[in-house]
Protein backbone atom coordinates (compact mmCIF):
# COMPACT_ATOMS: atom_id res chain seq x y z
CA UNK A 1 1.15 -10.56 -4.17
CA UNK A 2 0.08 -8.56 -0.77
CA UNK A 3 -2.66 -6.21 -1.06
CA UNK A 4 -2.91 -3.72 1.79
CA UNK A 5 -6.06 -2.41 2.26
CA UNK A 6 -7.32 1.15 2.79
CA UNK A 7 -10.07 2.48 5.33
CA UNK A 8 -8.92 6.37 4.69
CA UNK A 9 -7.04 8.42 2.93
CA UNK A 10 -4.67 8.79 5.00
CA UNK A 11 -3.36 5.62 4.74
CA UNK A 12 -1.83 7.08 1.45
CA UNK A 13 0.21 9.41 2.58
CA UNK A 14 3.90 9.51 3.12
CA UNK A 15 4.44 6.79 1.04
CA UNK A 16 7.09 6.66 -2.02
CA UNK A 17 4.81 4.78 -4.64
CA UNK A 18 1.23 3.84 -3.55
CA UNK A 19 -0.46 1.80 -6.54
CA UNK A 20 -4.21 1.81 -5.82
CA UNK A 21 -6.28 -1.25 -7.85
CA UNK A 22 -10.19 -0.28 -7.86
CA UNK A 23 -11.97 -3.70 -8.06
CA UNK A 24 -15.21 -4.81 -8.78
CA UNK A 25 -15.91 -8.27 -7.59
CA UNK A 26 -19.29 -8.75 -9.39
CA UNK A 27 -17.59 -8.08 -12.46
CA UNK A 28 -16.01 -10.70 -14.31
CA UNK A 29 -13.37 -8.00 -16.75
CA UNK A 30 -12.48 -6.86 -12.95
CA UNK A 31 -11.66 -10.12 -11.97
CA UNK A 32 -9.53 -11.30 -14.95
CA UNK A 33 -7.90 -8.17 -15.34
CA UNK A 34 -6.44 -8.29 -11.40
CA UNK A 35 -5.59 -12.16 -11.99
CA UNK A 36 -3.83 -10.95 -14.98
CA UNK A 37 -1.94 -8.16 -12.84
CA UNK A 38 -0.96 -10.59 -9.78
CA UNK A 39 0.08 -12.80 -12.19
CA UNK A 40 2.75 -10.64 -14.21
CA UNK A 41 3.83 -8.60 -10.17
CA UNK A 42 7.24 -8.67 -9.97
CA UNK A 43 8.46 -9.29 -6.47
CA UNK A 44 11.44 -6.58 -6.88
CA UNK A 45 8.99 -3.94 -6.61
CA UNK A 46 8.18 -4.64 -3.17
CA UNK A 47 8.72 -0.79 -2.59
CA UNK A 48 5.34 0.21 -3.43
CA UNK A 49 2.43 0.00 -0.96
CA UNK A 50 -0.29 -1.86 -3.38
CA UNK A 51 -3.58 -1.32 -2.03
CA UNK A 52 -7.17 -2.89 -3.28
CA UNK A 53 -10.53 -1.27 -3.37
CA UNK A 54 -13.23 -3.19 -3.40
CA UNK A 55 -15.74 -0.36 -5.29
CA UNK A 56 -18.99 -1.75 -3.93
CA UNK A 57 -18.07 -1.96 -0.63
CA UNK A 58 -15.89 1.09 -0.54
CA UNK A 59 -17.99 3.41 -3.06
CA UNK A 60 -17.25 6.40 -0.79
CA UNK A 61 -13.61 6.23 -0.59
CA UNK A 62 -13.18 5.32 -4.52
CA UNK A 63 -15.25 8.02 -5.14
CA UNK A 64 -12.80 10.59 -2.54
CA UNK A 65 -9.59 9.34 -4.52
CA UNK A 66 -10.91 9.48 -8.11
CA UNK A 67 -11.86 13.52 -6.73
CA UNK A 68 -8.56 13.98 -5.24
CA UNK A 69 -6.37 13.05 -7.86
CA UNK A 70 -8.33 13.92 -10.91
CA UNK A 71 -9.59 10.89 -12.12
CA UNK A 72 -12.95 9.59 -13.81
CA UNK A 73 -13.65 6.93 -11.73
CA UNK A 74 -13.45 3.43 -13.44
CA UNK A 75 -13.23 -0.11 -12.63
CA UNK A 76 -10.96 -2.04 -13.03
CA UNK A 77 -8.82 0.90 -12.81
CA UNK A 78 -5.44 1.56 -10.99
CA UNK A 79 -3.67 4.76 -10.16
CA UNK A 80 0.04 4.99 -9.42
CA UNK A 81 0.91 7.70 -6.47
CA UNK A 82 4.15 9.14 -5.99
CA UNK A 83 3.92 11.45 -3.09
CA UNK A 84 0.16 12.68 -3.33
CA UNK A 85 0.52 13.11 -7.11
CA UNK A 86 -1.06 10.62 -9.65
CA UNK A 87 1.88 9.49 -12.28
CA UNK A 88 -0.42 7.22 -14.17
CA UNK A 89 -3.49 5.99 -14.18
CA UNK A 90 -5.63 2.95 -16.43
CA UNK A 91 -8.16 1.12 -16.44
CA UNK A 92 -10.19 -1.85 -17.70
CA UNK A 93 -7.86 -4.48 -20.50
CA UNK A 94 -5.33 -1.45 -20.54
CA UNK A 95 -4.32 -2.34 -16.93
CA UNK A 96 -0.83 -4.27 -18.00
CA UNK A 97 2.10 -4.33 -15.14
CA UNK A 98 4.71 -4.36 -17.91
CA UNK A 99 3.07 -0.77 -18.40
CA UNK A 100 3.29 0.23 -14.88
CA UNK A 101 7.05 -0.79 -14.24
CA UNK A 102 8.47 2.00 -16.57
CA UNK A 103 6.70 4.33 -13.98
CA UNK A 104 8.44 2.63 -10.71
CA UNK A 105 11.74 4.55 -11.01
């Protein structure tokens, strides 16, 4: 699985499906949760723009995306974008791609 990764955000928009993955890598649920992710990614959804946050390094911009799009920040958490609007949105052992595909339609 390719992770982009994200300075601003504009990186986010114009895209279709933007799935955003707010990581933690001193925390060990954060780490097993996005091995668990990666490991159920489907290649056929290679339409969405996947992007990884690390939320230490990048408290700033975590904090600027939970604002815009209405969510409590959380990590692990992910948020699914369709065109600068937040479909869905989970976070810590409730983070489950099977989940997510119903959403990439």
């Amino acid at each position: 699985m390719n992770w982009d990764t994200i300075d601003s955000i504009e990186s986010l928009e114009n895209c279709q499906f933007t799935l955003i993955f707010k990581h933690s890598p001193r925390c060990i649920i954060s780490r097993i949760v996005l091995e668990r992710f990666e490991n159920n990614y489907e290649s056929k959804f290679n339409y969405v723009k996947f992007f990884k946050i690390n939320v230490i390094d990048q408290r700033k911009l975590s904090t600027t995306i939970s604002t815009l799009y209405n969510v409590q920040h959380e990590s692990p958490q992910i948020l699914l974008i369709k065109y600068k609007e937040c479909l869905y949105h989970e976070s810590h052992e409730s983070i489950h791609f099977s989940t997510l595909k119903s959403y990439l339609k």
